[in-house]
C-alpha atoms as a PDB file:
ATOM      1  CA  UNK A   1      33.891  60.300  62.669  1.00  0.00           C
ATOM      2  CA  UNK A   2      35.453  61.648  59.690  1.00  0.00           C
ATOM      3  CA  UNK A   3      35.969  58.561  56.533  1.00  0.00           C
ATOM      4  CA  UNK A   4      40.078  58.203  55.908  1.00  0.00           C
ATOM      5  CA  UNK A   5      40.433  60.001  52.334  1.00  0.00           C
ATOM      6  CA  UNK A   6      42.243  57.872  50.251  1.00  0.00           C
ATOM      7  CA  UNK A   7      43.891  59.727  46.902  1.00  0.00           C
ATOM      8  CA  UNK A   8      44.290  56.994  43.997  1.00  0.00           C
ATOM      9  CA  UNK A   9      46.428  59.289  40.996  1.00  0.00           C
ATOM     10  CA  UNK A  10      44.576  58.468  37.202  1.00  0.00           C
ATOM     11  CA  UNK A  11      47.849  57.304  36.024  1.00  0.00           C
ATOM     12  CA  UNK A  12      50.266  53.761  35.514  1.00  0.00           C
ATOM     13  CA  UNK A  13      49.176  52.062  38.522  1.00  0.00           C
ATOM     14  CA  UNK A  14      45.368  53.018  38.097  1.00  0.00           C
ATOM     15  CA  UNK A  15      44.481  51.646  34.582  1.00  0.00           C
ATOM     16  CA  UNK A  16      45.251  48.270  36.019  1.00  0.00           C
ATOM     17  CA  UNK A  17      43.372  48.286  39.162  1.00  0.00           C
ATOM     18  CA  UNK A  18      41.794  51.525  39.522  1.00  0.00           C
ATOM     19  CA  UNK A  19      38.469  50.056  39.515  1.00  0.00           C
ATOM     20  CA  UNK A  20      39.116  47.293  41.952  1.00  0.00           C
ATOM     21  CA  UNK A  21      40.816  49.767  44.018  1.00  0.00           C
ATOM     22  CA  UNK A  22      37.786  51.525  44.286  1.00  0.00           C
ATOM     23  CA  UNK A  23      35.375  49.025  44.873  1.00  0.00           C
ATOM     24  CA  UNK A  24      37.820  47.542  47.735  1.00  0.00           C
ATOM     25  CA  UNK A  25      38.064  50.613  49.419  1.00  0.00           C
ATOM     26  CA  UNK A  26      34.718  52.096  49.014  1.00  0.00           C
ATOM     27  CA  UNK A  27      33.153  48.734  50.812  1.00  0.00           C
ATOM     28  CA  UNK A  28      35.732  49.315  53.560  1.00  0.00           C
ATOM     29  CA  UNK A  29      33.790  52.722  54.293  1.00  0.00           C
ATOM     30  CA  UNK A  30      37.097  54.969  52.900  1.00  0.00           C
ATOM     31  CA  UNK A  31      36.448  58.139  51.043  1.00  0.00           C
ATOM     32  CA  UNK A  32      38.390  57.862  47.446  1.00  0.00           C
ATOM     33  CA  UNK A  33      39.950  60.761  45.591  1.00  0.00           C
ATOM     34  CA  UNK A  34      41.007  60.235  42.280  1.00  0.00           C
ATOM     35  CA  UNK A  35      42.865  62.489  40.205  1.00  0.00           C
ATOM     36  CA  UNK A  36      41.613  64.298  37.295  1.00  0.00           C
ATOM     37  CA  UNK A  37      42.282  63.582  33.970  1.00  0.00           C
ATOM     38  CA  UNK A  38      46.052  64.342  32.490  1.00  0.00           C
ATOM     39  CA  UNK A  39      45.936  67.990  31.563  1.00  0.00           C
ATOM     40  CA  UNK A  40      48.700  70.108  31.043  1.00  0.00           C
ATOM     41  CA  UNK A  41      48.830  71.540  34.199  1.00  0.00           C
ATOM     42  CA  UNK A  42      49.147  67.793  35.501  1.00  0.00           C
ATOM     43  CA  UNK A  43      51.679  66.986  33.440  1.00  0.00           C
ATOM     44  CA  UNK A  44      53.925  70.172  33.814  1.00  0.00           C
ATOM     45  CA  UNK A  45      53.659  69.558  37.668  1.00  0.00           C
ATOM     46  CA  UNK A  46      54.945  66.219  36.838  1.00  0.00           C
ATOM     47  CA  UNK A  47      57.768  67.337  35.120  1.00  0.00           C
ATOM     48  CA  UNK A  48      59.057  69.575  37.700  1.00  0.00           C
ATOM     49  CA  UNK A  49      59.480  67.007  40.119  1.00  0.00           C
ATOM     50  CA  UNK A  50      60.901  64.304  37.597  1.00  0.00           C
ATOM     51  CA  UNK A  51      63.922  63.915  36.592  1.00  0.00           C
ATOM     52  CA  UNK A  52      64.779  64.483  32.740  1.00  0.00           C
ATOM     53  CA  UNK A  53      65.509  60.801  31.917  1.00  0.00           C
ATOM     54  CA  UNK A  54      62.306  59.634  33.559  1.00  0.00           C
ATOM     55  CA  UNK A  55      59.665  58.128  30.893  1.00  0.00           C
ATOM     56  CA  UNK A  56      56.352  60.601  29.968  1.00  0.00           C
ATOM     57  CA  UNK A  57      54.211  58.063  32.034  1.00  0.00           C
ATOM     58  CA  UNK A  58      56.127  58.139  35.453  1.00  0.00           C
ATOM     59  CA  UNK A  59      56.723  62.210  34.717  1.00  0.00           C
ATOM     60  CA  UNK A  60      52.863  61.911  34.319  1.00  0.00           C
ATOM     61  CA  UNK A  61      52.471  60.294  37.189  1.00  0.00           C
ATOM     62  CA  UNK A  62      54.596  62.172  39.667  1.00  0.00           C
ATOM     63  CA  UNK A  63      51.834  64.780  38.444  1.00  0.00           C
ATOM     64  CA  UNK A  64      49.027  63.164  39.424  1.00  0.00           C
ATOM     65  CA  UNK A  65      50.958  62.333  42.786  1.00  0.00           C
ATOM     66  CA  UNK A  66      51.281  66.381  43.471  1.00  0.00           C
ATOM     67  CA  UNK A  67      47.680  66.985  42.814  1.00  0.00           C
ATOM     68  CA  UNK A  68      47.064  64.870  45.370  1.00  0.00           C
ATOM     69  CA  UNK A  69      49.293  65.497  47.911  1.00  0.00           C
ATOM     70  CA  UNK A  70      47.443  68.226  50.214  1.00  0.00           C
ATOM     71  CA  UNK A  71      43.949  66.367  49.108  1.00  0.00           C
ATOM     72  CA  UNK A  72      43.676  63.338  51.098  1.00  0.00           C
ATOM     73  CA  UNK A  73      45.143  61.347  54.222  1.00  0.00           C
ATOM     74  CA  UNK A  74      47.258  58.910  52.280  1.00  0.00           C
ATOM     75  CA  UNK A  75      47.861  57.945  48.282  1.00  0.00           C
ATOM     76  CA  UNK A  76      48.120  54.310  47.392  1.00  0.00           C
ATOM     77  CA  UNK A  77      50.868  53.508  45.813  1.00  0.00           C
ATOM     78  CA  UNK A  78      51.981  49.652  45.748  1.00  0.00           C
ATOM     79  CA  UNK A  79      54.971  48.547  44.937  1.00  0.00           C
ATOM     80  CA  UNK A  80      54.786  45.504  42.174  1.00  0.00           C
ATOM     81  CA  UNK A  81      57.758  43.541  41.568  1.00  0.00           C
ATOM     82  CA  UNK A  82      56.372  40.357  39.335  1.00  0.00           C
ATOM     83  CA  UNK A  83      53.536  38.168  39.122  1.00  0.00           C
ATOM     84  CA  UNK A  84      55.971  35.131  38.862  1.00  0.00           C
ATOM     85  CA  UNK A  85      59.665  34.956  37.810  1.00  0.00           C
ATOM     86  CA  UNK A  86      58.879  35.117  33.735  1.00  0.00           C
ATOM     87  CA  UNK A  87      56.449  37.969  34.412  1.00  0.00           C
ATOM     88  CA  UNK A  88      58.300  40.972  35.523  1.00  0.00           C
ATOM     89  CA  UNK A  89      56.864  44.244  35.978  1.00  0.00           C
ATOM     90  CA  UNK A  90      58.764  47.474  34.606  1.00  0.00           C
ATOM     91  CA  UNK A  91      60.892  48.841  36.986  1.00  0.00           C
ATOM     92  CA  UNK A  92      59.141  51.623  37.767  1.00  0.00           C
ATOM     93  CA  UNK A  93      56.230  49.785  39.199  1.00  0.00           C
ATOM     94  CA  UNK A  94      58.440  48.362  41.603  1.00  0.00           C
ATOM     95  CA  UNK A  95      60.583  51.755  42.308  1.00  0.00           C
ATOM     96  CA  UNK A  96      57.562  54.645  42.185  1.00  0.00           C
ATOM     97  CA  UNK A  97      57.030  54.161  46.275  1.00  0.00           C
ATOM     98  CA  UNK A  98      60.773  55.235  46.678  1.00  0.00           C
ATOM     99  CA  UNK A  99      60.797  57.755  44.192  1.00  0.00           C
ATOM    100  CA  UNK A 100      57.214  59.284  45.560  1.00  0.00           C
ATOM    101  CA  UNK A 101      58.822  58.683  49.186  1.00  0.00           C
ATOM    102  CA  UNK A 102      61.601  60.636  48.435  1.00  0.00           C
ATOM    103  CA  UNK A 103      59.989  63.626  46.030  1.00  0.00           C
ATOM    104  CA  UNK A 104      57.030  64.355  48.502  1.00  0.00           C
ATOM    105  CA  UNK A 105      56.540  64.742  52.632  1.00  0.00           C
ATOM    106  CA  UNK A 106      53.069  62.387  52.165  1.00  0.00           C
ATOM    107  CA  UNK A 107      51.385  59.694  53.855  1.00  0.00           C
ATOM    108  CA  UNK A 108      51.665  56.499  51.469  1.00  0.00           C
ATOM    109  CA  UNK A 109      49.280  53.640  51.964  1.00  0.00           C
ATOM    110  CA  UNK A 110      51.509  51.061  50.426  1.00  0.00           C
ATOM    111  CA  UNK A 111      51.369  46.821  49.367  1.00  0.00           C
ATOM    112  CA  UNK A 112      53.818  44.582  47.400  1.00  0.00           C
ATOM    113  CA  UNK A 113      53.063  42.096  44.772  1.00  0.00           C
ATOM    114  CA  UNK A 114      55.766  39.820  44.469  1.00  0.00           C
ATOM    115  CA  UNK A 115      54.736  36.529  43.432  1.00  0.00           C
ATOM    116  CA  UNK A 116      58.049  34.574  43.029  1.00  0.00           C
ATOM    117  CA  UNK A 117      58.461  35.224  46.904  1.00  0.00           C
ATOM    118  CA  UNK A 118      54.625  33.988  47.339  1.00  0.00           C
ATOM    119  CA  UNK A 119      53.161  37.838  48.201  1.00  0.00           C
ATOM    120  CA  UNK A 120      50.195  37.792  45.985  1.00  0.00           C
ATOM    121  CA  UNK A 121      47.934  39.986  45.434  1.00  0.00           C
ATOM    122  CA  UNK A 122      45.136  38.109  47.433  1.00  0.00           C
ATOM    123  CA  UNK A 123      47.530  38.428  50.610  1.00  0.00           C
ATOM    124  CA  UNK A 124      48.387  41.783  49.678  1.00  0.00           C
ATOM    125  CA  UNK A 125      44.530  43.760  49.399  1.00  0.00           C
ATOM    126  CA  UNK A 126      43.537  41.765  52.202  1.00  0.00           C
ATOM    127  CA  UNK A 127      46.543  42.621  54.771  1.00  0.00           C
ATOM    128  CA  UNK A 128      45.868  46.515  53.172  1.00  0.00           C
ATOM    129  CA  UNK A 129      42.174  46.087  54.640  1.00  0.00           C
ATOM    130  CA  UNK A 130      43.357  44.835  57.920  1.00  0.00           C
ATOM    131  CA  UNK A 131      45.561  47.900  58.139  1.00  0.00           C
ATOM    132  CA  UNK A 132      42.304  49.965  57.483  1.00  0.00           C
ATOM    133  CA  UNK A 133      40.645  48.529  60.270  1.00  0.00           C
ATOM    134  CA  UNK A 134      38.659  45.423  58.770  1.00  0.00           C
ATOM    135  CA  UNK A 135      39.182  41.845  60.327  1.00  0.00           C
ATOM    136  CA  UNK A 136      41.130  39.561  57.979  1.00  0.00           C
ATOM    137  CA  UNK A 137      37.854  37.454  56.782  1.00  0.00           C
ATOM    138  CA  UNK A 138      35.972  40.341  56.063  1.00  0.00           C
ATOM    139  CA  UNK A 139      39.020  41.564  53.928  1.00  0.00           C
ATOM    140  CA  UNK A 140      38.780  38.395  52.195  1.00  0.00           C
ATOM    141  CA  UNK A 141      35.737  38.541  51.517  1.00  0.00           C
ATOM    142  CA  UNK A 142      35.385  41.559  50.120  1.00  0.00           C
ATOM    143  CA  UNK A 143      38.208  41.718  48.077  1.00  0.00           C
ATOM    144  CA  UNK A 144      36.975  38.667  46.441  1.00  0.00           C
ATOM    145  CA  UNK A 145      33.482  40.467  46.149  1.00  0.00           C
ATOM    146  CA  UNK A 146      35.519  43.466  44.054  1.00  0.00           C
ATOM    147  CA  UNK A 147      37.721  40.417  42.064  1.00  0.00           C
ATOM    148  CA  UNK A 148      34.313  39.193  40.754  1.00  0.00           C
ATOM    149  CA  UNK A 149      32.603  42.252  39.628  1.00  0.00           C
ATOM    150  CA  UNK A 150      36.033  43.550  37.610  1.00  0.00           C
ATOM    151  CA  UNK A 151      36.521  40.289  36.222  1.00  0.00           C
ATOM    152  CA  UNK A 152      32.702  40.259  34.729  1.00  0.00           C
ATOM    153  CA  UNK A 153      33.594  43.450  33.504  1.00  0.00           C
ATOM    154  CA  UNK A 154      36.678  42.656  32.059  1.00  0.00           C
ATOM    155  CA  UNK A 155      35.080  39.911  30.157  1.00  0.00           C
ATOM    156  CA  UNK A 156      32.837  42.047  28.629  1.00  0.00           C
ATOM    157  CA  UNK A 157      35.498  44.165  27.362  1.00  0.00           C
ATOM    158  CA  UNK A 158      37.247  41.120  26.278  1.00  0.00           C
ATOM    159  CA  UNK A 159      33.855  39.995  24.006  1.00  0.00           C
ATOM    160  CA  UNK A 160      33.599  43.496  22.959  1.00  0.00           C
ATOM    161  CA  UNK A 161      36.895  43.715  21.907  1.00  0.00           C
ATOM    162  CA  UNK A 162      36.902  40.310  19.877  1.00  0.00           C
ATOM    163  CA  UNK A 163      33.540  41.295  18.150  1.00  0.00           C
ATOM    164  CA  UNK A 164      35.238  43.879  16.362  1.00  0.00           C
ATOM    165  CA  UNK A 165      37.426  41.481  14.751  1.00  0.00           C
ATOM    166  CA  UNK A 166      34.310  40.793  12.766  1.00  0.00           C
ATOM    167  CA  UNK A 167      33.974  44.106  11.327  1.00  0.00           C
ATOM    168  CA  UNK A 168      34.451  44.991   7.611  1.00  0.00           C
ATOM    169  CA  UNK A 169      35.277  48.351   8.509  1.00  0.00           C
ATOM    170  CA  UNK A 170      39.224  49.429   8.861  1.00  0.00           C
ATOM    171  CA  UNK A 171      41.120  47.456  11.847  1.00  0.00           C
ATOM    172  CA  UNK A 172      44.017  48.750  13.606  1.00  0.00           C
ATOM    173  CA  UNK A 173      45.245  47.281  16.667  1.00  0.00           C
ATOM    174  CA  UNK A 174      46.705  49.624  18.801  1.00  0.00           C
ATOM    175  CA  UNK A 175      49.313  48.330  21.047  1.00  0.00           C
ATOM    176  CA  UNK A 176      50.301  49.806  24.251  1.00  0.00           C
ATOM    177  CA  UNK A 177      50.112  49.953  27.912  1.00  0.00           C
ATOM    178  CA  UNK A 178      46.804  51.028  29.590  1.00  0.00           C
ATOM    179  CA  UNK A 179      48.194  54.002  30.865  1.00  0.00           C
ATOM    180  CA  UNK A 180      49.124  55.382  27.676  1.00  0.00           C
ATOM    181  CA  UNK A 181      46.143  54.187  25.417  1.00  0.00           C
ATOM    182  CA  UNK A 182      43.062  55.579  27.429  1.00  0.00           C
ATOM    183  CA  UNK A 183      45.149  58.947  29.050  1.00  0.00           C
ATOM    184  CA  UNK A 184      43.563  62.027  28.105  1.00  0.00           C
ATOM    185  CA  UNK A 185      47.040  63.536  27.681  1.00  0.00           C
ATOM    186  CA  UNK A 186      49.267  60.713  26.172  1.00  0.00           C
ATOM    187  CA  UNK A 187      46.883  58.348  23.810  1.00  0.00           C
ATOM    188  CA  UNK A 188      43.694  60.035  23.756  1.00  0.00           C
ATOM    189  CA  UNK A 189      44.467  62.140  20.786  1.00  0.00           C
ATOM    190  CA  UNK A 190      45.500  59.254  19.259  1.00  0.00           C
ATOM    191  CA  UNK A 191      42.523  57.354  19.935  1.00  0.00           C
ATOM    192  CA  UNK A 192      40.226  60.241  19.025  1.00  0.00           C
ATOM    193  CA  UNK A 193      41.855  61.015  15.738  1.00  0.00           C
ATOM    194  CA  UNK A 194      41.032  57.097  14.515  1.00  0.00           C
ATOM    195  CA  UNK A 195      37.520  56.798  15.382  1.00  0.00           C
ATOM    196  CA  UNK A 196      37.407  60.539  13.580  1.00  0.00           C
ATOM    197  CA  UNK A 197      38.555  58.619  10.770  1.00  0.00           C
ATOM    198  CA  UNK A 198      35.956  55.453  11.073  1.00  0.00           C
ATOM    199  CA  UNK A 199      38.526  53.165  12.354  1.00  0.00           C
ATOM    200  CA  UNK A 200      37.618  49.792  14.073  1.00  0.00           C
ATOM    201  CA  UNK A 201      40.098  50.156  16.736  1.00  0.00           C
ATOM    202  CA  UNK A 202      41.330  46.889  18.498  1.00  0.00           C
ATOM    203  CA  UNK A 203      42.796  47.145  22.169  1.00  0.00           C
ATOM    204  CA  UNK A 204      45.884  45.017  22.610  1.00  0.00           C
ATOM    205  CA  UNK A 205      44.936  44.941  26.438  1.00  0.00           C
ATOM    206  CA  UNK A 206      41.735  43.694  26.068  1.00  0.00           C
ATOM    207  CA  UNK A 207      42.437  40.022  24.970  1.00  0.00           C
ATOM    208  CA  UNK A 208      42.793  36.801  27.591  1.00  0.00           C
ATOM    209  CA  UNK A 209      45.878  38.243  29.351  1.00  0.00           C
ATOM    210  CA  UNK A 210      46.804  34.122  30.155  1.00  0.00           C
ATOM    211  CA  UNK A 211      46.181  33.497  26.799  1.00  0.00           C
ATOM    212  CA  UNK A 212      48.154  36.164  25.209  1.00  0.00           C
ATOM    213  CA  UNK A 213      50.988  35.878  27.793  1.00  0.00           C
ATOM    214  CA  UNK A 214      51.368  32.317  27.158  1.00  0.00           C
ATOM    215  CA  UNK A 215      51.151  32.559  22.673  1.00  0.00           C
ATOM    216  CA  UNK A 216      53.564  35.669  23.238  1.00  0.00           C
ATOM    217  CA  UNK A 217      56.547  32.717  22.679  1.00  0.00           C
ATOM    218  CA  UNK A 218      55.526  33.213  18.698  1.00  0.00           C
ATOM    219  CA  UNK A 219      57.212  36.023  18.287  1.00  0.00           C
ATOM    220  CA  UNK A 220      59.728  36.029  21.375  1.00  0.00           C
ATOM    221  CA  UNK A 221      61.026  33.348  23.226  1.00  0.00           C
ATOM    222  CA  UNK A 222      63.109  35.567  25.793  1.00  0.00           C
ATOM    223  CA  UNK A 223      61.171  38.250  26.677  1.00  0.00           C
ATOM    224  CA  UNK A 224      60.135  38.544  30.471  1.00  0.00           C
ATOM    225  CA  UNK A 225      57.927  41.664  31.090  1.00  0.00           C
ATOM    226  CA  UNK A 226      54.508  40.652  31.808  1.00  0.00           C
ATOM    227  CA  UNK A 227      52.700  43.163  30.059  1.00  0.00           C
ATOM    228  CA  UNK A 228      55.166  43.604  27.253  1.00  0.00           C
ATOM    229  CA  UNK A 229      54.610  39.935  26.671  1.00  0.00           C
ATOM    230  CA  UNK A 230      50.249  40.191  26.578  1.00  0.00           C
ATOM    231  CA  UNK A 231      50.975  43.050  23.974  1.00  0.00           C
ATOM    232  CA  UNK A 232      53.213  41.059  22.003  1.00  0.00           C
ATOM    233  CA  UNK A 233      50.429  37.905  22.429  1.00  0.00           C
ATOM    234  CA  UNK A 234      47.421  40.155  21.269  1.00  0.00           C
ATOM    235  CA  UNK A 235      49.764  40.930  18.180  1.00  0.00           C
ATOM    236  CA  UNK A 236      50.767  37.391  17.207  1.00  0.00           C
ATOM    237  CA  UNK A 237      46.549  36.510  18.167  1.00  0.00           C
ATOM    238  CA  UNK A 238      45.142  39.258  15.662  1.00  0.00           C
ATOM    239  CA  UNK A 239      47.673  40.214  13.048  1.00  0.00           C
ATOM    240  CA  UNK A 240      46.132  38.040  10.212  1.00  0.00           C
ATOM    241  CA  UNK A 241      43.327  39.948  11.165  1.00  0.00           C
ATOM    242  CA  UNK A 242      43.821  43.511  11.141  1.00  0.00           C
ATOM    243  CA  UNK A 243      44.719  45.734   8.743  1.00  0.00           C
ATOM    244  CA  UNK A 244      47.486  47.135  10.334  1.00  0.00           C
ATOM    245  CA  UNK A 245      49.162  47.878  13.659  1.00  0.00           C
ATOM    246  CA  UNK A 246      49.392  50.477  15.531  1.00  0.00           C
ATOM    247  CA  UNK A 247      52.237  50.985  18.821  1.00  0.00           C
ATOM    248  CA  UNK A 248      52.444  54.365  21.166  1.00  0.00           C
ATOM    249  CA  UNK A 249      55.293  53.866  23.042  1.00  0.00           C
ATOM    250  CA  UNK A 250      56.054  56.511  26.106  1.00  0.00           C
ATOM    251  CA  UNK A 251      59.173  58.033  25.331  1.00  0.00           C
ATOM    252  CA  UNK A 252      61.852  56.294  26.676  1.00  0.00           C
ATOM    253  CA  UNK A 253      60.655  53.695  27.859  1.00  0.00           C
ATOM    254  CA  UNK A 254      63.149  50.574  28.338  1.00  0.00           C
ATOM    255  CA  UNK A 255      60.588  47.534  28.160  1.00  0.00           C
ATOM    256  CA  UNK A 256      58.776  48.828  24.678  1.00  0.00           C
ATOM    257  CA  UNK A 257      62.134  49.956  22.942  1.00  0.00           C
ATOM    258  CA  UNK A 258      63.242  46.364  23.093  1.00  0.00           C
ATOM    259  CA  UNK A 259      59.985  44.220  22.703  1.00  0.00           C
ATOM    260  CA  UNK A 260      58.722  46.451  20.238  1.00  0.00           C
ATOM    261  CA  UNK A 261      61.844  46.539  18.130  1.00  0.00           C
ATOM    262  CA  UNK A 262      62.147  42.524  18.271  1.00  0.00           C
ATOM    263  CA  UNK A 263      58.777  42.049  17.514  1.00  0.00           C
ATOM    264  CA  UNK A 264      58.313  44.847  14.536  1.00  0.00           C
ATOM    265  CA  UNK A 265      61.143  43.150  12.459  1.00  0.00           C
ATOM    266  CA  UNK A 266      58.863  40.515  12.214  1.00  0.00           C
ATOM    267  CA  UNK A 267      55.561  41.378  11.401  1.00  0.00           C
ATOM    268  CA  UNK A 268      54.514  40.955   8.126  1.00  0.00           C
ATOM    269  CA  UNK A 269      51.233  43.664   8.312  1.00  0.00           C
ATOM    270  CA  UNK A 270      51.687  47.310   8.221  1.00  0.00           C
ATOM    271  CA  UNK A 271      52.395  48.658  11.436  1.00  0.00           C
ATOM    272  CA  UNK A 272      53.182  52.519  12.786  1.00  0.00           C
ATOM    273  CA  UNK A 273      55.096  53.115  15.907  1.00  0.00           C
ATOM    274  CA  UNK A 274      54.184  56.473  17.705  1.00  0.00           C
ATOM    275  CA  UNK A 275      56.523  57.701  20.528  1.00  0.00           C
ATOM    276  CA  UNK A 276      55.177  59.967  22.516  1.00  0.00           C
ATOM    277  CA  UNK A 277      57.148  62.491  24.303  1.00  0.00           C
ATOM    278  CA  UNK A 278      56.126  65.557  26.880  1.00  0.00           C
ATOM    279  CA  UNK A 279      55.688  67.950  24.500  1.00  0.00           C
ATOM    280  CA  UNK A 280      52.521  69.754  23.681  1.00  0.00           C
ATOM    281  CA  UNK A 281      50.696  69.445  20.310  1.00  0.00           C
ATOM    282  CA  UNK A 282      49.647  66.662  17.428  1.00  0.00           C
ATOM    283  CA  UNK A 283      50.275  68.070  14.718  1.00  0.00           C
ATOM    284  CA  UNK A 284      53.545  66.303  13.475  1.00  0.00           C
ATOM    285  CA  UNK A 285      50.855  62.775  15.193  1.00  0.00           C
ATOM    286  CA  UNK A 286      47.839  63.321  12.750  1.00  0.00           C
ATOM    287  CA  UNK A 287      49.880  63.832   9.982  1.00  0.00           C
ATOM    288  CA  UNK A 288      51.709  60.727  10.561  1.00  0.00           C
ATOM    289  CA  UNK A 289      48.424  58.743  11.361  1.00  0.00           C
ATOM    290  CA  UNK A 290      46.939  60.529   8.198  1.00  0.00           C
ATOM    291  CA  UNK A 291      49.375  58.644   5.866  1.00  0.00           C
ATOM    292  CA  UNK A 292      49.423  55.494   7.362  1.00  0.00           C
ATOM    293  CA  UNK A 293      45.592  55.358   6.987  1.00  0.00           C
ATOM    294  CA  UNK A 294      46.351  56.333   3.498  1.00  0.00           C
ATOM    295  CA  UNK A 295      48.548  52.947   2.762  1.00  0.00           C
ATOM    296  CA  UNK A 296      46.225  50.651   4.446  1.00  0.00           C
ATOM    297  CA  UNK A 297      43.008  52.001   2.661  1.00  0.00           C
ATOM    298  CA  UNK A 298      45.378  51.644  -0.640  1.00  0.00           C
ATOM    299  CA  UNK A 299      46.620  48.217  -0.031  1.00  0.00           C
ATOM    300  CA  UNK A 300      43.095  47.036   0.723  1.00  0.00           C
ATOM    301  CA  UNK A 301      41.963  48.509  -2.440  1.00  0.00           C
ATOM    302  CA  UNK A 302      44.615  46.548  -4.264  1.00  0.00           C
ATOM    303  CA  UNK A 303      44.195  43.460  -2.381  1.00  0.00           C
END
């Protein structure tokens, strides 16, 4: 008997639980597909299904959704609401089923994550692995199995991450969201350009999420996106610290042009804030990157 073919798109969604995803399914015996990495063919598919006002990530996303679509049985796609009433997702993690639903004639394999109404994410992976056959204990069990081997690996990251702190060599933190950092369309180039340049780059994602949720208050009292607020945390954690800060923001993205703007007005280290849009080329980027480099390598010397 043939394995049920599961498509996962690299986008959003994935840089968040991608890997748990696939150890989950993989020990349930499914076969997972996973997108390619953002080209421009991905993302031009992506923007003929979106509409105009949509943000570069969920145009980049709806492109990952179409490579999918004739490549697999179903596509995962959850829908997540909040992990508790101060720590709201974007809306488009809680609208993309509907919008995928209503773009493309596919099977969705779907959950919801909506913590202020109790649906956790425990209940939801193991009522997904009942629906793919598996009794409800051996769900459990093997969803906490996958928990435990992404949370050893995310503490790695997280010691990794802190070590660089440490370094004498330039520090940037780079703030964003996971699926605009590490995309090889949207924040690669980015990413690539500063370790070009010998940068010590510092992820803003890969800090204590409870810790930097919680000392997020520092800068913003009000603010209510979950991961706007562990951004805004790893800023207030490291910004004695670095040498400067660095934000790529999807353009135009609700969440980041108001917890960015609040929270730039009062830093007191050099910061950049990159907005990337769907067009192609860096040009106008590097340049941009190229003189801010200049001004922190200046004000170091004159420190």
């Amino acid at each position: 008997m043939d394995k049920v073919k599961i498509g996962i798109p690299r986008s959003m969604y994935y840089y968040y639980y991608g890997n748990l995803w696939q150890q989950f399914l993989k020990a349930l015996d499914c076969e997972v597909v996973v997108s390619p990495i953002t080209n421009k063919q991905i993302m031009e598919l992506g923007m003929k299904y979106a509409n105009d006002e949509m943000c570069v990530s969920m145009k980049n996303y709806i492109g990952h959704v179409a490579y999918l679509k004739d490549k697999c049985d179903y596509i995962l796609i959850p829908r997540i609401d909040n992990y508790g009433i101060d720590n709201q997702t974007c809306t488009n993690f809680l609208a993309t089923y509907d919008i995928i639903h209503n773009l493309f004639p596919i099977q969705i394999l779907s959950y919801n994550i909506d913590v202020a109404h109790k649906e956790t994410e425990e209940r939801a992976m193991i009522e997904l692995g009942m629906r793919l056959g598996c009794s409800k204990q051996s769900s459990k069990r093997i969803y906490e199995e996958a928990k435990d081997i992404i949370e050893n690996q995310k503490e790695k990251n997280i010691q990794k991450n802190m070590a660089k702190l440490k370094s004498n060599r330039l520090k940037i933190l780079v703030v964003g969201h996971p699926y605009n950092i590490y995309d090889a369309y949207i924040g690669d180039p980015i990413i690539k350009y500063l370790k070009k340049q010998d940068v010590e780059i510092i992820y803003s994602d890969e800090f204590n999420s409870y810790m930097t949720n919680r000392i997020s208050n520092s800068l913003s009292h009000e603010l209510y996106f979950k991961y706007s607020k562990e951004n805004i945390g790893a800023i207030a954690l490291v910004q004695n610290i670095v040498d400067g800060i660095l934000f790529i923001t999807s353009f135009p993205c609700g969440p980041d042009s108001l917890a960015n703007e609040l929270v730039m007005r009062k830093l007191k280290v050099p910061y950049i804030n990159l907005i990337v849009d769907d067009m192609d080329g860096n040009a106008g980027i590097e340049t941009r990157l190229e003189s801010f480099l200049d001004i922190l390598e200046r004000k170091r010397i004159h420190e």
